[in-house]
PDB file of N, CA and C in Angstrom:
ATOM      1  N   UNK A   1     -40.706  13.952 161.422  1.00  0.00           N
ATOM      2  CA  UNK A   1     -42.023  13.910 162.022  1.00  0.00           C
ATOM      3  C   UNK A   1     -41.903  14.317 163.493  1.00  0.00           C
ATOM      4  N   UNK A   2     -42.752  15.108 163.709  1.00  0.00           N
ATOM      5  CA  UNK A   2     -43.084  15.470 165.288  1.00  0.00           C
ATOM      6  C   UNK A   2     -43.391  14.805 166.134  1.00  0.00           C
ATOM      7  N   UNK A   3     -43.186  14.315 167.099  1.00  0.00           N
ATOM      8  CA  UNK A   3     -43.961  13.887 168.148  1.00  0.00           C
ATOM      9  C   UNK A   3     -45.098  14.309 169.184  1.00  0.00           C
ATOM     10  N   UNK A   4     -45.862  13.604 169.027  1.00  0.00           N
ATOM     11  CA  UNK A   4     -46.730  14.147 169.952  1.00  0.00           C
ATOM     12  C   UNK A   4     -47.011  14.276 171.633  1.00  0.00           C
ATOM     13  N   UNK A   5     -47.311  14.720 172.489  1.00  0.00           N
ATOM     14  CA  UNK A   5     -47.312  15.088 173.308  1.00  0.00           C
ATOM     15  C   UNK A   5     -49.040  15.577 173.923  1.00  0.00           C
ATOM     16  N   UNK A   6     -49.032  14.148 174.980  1.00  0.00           N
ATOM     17  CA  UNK A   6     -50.591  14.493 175.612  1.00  0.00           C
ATOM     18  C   UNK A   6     -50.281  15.135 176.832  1.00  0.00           C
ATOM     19  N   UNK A   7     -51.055  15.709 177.313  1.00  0.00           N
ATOM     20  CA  UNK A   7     -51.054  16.648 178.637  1.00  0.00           C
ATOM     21  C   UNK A   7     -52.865  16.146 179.007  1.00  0.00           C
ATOM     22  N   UNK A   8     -53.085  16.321 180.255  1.00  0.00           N
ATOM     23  CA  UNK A   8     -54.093  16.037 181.058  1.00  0.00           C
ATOM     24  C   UNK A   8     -54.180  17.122 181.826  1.00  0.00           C
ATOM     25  N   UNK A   9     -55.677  17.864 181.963  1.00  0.00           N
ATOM     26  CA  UNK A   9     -55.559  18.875 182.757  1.00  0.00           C
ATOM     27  C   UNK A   9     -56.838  18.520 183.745  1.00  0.00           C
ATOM     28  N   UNK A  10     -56.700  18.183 185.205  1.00  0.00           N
ATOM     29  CA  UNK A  10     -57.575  17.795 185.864  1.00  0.00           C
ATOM     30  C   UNK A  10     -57.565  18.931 186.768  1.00  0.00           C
ATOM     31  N   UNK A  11     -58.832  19.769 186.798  1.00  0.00           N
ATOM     32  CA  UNK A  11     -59.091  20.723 187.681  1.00  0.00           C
ATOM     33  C   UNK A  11     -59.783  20.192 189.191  1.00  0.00           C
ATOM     34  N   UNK A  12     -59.143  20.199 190.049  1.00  0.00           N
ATOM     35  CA  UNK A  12     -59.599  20.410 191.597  1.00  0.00           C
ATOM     36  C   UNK A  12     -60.563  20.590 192.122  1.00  0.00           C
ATOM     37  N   UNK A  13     -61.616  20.782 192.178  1.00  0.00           N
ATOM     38  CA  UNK A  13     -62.466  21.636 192.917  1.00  0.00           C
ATOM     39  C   UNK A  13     -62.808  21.820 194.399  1.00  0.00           C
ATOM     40  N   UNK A  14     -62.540  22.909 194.698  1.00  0.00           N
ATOM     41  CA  UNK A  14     -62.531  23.153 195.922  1.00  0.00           C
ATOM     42  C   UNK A  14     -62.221  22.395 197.363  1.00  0.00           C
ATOM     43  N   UNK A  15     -60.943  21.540 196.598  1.00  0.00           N
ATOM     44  CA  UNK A  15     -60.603  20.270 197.567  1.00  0.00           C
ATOM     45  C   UNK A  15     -61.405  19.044 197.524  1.00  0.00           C
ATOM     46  N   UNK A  16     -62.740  18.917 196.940  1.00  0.00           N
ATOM     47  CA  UNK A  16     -63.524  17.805 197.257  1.00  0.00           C
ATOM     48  C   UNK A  16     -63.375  16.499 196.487  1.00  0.00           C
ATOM     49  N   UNK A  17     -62.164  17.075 195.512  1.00  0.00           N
ATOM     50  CA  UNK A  17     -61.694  15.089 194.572  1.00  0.00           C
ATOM     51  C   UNK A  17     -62.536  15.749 193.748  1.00  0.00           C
ATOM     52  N   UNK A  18     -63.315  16.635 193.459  1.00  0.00           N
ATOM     53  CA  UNK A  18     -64.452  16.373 191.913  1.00  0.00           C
ATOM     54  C   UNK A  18     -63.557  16.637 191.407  1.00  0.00           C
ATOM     55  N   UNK A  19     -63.754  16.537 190.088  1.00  0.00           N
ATOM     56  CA  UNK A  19     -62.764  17.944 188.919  1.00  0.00           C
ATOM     57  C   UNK A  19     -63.745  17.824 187.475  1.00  0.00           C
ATOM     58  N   UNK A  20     -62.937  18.228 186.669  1.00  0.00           N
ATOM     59  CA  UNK A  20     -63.238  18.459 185.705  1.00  0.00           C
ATOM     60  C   UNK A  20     -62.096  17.604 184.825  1.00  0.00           C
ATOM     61  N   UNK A  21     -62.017  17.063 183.743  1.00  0.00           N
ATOM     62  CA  UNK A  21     -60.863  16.397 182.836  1.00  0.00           C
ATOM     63  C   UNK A  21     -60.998  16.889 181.529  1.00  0.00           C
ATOM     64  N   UNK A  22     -60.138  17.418 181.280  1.00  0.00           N
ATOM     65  CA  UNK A  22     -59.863  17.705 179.650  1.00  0.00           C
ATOM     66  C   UNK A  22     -57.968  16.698 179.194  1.00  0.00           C
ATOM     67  N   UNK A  23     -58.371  16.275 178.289  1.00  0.00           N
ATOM     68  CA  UNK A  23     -57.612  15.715 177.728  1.00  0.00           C
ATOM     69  C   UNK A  23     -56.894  16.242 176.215  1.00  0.00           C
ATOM     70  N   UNK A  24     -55.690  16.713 176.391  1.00  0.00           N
ATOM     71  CA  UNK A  24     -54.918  17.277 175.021  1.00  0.00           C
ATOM     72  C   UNK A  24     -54.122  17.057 174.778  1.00  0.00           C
ATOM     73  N   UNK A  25     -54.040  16.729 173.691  1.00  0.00           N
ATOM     74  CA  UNK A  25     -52.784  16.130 172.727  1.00  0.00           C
ATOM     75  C   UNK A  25     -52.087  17.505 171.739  1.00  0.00           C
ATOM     76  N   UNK A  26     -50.835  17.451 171.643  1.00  0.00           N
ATOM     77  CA  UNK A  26     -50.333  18.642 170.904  1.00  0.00           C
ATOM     78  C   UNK A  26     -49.428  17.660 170.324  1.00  0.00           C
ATOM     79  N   UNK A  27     -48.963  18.830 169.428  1.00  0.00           N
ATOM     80  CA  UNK A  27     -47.480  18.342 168.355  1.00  0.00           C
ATOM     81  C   UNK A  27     -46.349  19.108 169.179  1.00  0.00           C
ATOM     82  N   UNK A  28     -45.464  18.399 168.928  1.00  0.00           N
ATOM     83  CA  UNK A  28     -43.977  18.554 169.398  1.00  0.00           C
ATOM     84  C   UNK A  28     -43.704  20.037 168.962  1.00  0.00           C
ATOM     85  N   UNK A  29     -43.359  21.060 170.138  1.00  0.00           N
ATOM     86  CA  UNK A  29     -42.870  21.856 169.742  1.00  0.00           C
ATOM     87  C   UNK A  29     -44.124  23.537 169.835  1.00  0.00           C
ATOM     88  N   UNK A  30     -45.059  22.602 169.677  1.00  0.00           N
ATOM     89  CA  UNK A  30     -46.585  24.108 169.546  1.00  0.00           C
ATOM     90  C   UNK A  30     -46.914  24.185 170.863  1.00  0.00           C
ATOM     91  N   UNK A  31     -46.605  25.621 171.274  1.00  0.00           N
ATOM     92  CA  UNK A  31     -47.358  26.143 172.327  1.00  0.00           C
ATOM     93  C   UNK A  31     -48.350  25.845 173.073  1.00  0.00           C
ATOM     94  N   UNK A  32     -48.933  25.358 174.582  1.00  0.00           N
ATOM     95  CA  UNK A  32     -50.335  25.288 174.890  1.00  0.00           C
ATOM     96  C   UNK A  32     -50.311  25.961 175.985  1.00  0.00           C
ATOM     97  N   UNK A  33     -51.911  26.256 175.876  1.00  0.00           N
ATOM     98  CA  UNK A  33     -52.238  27.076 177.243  1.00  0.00           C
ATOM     99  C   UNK A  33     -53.345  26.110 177.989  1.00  0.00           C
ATOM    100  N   UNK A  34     -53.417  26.234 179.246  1.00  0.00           N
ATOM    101  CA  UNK A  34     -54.709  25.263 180.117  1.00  0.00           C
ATOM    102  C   UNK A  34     -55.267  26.255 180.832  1.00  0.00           C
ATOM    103  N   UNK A  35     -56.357  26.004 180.746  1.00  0.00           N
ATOM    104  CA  UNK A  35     -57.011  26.981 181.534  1.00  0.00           C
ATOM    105  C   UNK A  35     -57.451  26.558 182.892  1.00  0.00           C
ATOM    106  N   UNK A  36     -57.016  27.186 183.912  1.00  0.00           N
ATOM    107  CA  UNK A  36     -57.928  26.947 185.430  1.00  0.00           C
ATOM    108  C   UNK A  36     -59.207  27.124 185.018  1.00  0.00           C
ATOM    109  N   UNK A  37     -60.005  26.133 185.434  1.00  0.00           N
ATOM    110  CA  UNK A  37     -61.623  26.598 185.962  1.00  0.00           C
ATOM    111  C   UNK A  37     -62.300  27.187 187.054  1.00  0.00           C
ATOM    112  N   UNK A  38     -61.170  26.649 187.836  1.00  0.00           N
ATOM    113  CA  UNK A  38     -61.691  27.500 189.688  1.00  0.00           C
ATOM    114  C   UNK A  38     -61.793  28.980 189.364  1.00  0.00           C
ATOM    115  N   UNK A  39     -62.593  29.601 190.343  1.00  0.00           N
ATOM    116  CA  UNK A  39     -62.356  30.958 190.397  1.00  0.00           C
ATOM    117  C   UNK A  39     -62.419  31.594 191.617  1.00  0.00           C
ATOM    118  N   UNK A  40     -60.774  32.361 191.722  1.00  0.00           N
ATOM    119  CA  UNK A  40     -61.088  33.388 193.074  1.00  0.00           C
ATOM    120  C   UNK A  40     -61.723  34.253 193.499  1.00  0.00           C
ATOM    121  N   UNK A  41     -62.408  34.075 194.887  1.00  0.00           N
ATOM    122  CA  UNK A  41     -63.154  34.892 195.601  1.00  0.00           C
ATOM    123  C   UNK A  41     -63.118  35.953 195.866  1.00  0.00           C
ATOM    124  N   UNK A  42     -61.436  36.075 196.156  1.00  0.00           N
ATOM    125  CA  UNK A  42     -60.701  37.108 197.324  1.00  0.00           C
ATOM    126  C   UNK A  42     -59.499  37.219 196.512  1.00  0.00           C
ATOM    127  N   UNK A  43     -59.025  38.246 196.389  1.00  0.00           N
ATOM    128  CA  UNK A  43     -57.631  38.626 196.187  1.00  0.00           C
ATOM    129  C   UNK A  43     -56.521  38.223 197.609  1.00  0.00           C
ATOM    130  N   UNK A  44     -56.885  37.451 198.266  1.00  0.00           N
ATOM    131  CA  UNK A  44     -56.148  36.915 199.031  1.00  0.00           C
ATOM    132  C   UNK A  44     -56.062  35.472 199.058  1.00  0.00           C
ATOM    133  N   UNK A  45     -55.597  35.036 197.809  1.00  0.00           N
ATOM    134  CA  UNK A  45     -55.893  33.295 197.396  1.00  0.00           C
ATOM    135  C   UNK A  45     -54.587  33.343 196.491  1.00  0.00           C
ATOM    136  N   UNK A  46     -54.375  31.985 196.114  1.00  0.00           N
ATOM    137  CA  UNK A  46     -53.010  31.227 195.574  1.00  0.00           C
ATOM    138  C   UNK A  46     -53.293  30.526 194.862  1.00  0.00           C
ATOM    139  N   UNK A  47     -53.575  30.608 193.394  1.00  0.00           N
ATOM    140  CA  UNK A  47     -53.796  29.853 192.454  1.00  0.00           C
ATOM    141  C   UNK A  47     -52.315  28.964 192.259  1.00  0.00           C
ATOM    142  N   UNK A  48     -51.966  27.430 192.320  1.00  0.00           N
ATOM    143  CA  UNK A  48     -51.109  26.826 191.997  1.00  0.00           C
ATOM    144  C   UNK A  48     -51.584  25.801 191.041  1.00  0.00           C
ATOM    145  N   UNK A  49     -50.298  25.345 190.252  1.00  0.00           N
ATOM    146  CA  UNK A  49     -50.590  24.255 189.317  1.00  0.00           C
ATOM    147  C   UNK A  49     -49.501  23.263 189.573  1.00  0.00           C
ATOM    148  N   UNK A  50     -49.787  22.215 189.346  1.00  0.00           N
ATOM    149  CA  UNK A  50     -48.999  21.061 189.329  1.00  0.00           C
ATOM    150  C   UNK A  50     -49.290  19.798 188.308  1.00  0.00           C
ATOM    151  N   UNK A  51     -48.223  19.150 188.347  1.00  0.00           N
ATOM    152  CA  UNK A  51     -48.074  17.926 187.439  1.00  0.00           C
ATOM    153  C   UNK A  51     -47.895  16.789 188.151  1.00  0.00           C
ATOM    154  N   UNK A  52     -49.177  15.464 188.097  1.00  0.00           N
ATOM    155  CA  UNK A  52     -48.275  14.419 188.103  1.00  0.00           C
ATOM    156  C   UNK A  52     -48.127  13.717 186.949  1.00  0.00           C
ATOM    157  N   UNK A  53     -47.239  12.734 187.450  1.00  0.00           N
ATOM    158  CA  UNK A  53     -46.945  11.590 186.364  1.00  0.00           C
ATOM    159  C   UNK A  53     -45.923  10.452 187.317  1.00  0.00           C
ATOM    160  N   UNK A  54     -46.266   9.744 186.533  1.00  0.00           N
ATOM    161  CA  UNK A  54     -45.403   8.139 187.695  1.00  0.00           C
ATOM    162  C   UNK A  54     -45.338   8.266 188.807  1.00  0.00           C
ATOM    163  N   UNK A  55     -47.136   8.221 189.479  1.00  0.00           N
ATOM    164  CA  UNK A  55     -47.356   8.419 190.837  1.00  0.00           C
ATOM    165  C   UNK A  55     -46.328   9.568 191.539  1.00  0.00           C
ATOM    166  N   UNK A  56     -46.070  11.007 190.860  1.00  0.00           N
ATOM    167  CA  UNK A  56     -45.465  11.842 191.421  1.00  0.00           C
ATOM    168  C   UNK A  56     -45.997  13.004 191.123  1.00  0.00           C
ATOM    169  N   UNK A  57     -46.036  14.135 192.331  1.00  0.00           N
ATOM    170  CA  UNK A  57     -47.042  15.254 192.154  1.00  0.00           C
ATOM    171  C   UNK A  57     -45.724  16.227 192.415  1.00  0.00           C
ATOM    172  N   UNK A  58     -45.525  17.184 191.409  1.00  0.00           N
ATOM    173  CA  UNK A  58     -44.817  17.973 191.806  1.00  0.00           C
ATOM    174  C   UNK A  58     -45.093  19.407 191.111  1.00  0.00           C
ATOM    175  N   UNK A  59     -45.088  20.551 192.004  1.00  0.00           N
ATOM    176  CA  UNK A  59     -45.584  21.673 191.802  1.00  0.00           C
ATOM    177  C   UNK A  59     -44.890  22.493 190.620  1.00  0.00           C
ATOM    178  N   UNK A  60     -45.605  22.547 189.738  1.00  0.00           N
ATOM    179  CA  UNK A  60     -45.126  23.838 188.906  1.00  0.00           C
ATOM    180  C   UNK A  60     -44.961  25.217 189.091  1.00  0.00           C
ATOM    181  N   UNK A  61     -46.055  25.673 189.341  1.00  0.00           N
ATOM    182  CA  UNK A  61     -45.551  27.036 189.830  1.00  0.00           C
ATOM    183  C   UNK A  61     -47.131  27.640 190.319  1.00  0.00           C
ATOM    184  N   UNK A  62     -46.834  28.672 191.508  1.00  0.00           N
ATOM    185  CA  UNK A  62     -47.388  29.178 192.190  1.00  0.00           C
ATOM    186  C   UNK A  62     -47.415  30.538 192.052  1.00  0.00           C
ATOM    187  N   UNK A  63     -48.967  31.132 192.290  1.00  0.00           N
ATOM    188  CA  UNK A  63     -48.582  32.437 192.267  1.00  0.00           C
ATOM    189  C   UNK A  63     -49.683  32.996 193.340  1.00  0.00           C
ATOM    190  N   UNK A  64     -49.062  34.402 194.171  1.00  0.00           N
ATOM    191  CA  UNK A  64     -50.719  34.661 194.969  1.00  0.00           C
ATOM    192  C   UNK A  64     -51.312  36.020 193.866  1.00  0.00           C
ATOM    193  N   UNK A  65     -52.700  35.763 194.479  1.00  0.00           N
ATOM    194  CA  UNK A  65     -53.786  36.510 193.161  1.00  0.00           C
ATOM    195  C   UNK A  65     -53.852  38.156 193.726  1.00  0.00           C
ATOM    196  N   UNK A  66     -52.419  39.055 193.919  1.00  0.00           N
ATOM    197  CA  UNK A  66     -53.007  40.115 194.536  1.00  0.00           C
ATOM    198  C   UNK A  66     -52.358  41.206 193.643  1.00  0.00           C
ATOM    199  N   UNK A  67     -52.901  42.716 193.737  1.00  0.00           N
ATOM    200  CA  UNK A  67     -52.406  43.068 192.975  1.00  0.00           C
ATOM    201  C   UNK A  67     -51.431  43.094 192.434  1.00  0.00           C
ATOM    202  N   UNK A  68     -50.031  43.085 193.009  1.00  0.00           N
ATOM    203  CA  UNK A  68     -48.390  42.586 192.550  1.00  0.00           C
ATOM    204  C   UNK A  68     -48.088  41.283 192.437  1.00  0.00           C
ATOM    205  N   UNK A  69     -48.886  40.063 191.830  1.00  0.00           N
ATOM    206  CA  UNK A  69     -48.587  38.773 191.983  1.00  0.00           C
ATOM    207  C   UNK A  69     -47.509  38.095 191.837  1.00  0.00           C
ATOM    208  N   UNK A  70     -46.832  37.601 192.610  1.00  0.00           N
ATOM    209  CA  UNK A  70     -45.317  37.239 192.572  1.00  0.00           C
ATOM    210  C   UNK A  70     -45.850  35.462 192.583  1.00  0.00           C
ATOM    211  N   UNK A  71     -44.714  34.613 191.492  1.00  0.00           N
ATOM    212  CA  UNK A  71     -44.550  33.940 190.849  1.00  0.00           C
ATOM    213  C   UNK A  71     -43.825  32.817 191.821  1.00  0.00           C
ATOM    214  N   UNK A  72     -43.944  31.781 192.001  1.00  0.00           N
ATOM    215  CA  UNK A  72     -42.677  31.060 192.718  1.00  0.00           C
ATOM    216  C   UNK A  72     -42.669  29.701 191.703  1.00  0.00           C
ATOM    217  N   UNK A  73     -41.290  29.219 191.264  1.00  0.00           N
ATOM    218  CA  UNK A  73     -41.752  27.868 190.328  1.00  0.00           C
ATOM    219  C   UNK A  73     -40.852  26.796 191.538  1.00  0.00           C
ATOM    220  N   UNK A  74     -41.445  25.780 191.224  1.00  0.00           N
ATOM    221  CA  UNK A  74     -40.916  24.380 192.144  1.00  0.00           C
ATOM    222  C   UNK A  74     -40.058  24.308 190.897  1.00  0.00           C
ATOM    223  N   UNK A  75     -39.469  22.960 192.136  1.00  0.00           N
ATOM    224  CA  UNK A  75     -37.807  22.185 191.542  1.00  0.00           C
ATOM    225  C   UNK A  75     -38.320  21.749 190.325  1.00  0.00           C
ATOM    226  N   UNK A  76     -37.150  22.294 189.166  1.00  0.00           N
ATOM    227  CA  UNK A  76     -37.809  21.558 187.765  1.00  0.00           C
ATOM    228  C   UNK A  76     -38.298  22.292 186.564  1.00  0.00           C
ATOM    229  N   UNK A  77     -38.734  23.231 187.167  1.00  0.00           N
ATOM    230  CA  UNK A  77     -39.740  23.978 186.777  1.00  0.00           C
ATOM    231  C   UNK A  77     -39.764  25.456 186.427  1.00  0.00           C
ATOM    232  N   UNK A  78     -39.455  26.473 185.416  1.00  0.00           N
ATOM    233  CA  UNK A  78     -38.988  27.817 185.154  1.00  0.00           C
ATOM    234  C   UNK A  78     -40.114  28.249 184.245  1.00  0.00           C
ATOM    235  N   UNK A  79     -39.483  29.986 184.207  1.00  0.00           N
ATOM    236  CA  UNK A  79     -40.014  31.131 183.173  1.00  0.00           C
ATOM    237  C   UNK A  79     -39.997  30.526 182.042  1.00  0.00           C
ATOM    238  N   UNK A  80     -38.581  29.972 181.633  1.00  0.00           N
ATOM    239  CA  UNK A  80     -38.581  29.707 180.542  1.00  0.00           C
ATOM    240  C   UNK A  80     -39.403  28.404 179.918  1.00  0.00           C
ATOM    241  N   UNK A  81     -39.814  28.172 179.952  1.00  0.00           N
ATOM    242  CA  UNK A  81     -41.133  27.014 179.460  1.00  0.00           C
ATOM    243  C   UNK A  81     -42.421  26.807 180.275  1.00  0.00           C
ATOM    244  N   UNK A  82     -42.562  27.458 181.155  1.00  0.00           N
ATOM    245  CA  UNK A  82     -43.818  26.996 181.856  1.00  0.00           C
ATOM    246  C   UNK A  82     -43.831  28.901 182.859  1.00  0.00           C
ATOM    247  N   UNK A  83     -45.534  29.178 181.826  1.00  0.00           N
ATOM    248  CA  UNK A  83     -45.587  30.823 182.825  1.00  0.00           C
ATOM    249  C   UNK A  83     -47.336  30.823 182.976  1.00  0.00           C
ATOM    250  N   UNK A  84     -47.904  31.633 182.951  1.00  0.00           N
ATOM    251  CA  UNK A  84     -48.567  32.222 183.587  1.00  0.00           C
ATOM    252  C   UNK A  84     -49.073  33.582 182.599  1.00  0.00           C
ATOM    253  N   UNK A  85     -50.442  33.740 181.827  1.00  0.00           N
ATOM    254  CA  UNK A  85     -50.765  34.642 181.192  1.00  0.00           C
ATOM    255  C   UNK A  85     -51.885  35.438 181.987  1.00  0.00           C
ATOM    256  N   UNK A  86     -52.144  36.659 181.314  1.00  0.00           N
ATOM    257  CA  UNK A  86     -52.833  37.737 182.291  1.00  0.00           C
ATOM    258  C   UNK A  86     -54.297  36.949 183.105  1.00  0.00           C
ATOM    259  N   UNK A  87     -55.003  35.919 182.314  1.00  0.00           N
ATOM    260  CA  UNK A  87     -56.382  35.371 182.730  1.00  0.00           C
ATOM    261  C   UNK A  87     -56.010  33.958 183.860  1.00  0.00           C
ATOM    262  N   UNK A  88     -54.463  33.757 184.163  1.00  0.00           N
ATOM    263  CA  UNK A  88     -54.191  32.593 184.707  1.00  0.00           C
ATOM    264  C   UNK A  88     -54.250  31.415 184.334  1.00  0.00           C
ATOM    265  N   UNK A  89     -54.109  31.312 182.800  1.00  0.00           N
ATOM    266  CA  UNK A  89     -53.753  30.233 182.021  1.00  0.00           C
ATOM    267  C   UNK A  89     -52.775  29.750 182.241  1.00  0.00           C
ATOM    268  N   UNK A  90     -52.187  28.394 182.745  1.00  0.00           N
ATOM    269  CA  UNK A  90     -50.907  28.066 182.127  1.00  0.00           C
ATOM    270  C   UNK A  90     -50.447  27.908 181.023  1.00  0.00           C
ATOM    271  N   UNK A  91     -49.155  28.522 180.702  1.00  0.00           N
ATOM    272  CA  UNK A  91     -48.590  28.260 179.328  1.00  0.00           C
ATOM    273  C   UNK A  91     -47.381  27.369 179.483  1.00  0.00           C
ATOM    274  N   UNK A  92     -47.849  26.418 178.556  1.00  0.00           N
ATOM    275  CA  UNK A  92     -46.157  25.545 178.207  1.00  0.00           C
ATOM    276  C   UNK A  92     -45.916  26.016 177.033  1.00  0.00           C
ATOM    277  N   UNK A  93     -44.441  26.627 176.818  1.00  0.00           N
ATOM    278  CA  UNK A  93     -43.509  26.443 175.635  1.00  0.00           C
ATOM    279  C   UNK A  93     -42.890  25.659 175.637  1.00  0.00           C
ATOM    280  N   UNK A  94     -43.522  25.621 174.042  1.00  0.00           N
ATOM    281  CA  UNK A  94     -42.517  24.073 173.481  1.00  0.00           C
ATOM    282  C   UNK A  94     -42.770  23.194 174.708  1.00  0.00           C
ATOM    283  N   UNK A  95     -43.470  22.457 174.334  1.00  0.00           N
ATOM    284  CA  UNK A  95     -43.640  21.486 175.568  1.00  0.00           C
ATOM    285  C   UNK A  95     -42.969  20.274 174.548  1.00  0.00           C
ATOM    286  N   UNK A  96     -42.529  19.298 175.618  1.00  0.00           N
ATOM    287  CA  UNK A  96     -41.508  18.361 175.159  1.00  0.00           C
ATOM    288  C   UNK A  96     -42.288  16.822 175.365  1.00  0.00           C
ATOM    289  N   UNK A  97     -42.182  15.589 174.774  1.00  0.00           N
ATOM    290  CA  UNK A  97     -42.644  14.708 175.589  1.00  0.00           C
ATOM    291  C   UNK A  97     -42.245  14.336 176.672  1.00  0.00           C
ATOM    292  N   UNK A  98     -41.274  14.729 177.424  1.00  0.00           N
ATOM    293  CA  UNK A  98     -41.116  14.842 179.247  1.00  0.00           C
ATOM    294  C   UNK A  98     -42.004  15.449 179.605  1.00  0.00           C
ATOM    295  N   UNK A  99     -42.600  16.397 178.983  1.00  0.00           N
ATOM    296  CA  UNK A  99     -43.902  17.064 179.531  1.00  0.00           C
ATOM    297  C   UNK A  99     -45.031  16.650 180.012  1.00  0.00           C
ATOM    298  N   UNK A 100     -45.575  15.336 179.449  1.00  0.00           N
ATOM    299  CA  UNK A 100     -46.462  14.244 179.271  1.00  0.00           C
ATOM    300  C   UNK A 100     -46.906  14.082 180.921  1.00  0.00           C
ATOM    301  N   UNK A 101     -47.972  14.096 181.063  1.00  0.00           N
ATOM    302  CA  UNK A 101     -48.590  14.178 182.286  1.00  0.00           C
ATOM    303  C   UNK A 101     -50.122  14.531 182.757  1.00  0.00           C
ATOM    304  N   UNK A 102     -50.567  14.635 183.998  1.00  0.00           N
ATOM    305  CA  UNK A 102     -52.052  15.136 184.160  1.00  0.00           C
ATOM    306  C   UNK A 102     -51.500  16.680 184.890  1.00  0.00           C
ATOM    307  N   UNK A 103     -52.140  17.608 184.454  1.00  0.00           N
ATOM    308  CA  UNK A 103     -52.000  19.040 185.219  1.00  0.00           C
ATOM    309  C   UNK A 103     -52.901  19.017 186.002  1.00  0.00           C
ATOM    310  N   UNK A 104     -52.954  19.631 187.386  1.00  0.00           N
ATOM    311  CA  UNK A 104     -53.919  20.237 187.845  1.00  0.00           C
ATOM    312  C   UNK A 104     -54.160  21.971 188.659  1.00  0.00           C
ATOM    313  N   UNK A 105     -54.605  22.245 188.443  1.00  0.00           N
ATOM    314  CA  UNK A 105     -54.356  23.392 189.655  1.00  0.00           C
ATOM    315  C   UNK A 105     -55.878  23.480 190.556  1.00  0.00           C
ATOM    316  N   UNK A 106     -55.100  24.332 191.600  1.00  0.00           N
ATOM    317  CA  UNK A 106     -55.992  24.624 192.857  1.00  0.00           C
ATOM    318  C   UNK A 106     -56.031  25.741 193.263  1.00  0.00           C
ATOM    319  N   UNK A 107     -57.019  26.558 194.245  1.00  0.00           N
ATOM    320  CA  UNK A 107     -56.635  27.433 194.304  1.00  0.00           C
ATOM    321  C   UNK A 107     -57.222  27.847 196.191  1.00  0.00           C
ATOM    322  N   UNK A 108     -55.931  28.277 196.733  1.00  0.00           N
ATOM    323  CA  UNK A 108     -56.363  28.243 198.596  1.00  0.00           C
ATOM    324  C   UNK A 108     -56.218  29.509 198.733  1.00  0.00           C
ATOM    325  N   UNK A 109     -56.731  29.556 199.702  1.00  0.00           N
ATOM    326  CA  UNK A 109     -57.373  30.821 200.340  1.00  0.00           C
ATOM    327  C   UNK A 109     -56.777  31.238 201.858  1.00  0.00           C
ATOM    328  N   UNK A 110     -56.137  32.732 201.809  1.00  0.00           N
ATOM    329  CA  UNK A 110     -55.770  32.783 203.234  1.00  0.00           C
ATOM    330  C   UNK A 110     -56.001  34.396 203.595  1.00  0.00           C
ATOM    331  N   UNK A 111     -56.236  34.395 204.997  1.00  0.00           N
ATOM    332  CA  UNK A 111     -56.572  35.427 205.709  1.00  0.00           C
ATOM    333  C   UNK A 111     -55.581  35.986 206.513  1.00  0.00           C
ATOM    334  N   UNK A 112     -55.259  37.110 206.885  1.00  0.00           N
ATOM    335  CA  UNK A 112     -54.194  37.965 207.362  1.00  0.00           C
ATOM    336  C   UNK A 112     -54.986  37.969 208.816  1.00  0.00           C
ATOM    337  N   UNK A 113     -54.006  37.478 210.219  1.00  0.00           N
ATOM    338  CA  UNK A 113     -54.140  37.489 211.006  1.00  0.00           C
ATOM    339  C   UNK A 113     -53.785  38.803 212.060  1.00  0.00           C
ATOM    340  N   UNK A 114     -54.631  39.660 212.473  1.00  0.00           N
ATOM    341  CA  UNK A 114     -54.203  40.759 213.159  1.00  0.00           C
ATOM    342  C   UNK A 114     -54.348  40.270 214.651  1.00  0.00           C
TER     343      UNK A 114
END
C-alpha cells in the first residue's frame, strides 16, 4: 500500500497575508503540479516558491520571469524532484512523505537602476 502524501499550497498575494488555500492529498509516488495564482506584470519579476513545515520556511526554487529564465534551487532542493513547467507550475516528482507541507509562492518585482 502507498502512502499518502498531503501538500498545502497557500498562494501569497501581493505581500498582504491574503492567499488563497488549496489543499492536496496524493498517493505515494504520482506526480503533482501546483499552480501559482499570482500573475506577472513585468518581465522583470521573480516568481519563487517555498515550503514550510515545523515552523520552517525554506525556499524551493526561484526563477526570474525573463526571456532566458534561469532557475536557482535552495538548500535541499533540485531538478531532480522539484521543477518548473512552461505556465510556472510547480512540479514535484515522486513526491515523498518528507514532502508533506504548505507550499507557497510569491512573486517580486524589480527595476534596473540606470
Amino acid at each position: 500500500m502507498k502512502k499518502m502524501v498531503l501538500l498545502y499550497l497557500l498562494a501569497v498575494l501581493a505581500g498582504l497575508g491574503a492567499g488563497q488555500q488549496v489543499v492536496v492529498s496524493v498517493k505515494g509516488g504520482e506526480d503533482i503540479s501546483l499552480a501559482c495564482p499570482l500573475q506577472a506584470n513585468s518581465s522583470r519579476s521573480t516568481l519563487s516558491w517555498y515550503q514550510r513545515k515545523e515552523q520552517r520556511v525554506l525556499m524551493v526554487l526561484s526563477t526570474t520571469l525573463t526571456p532566458r529564465p534561469r532557475v536557482v534551487y535552495g538548500r535541499g532542493f533540485g531538478p531532480d524532484r522539484f521543477t518548473l513547467d512552461p505556465r510556472q507550475h510547480l512540479l514535484l516528482l515522486r513526491p515523498q512523505p518528507s514532502d508533506a507541507g504548505v507550499y507557497f509562492c510569491a512573486i517580486s518585482r524589480w527595476t534596473k537602476i540606470t
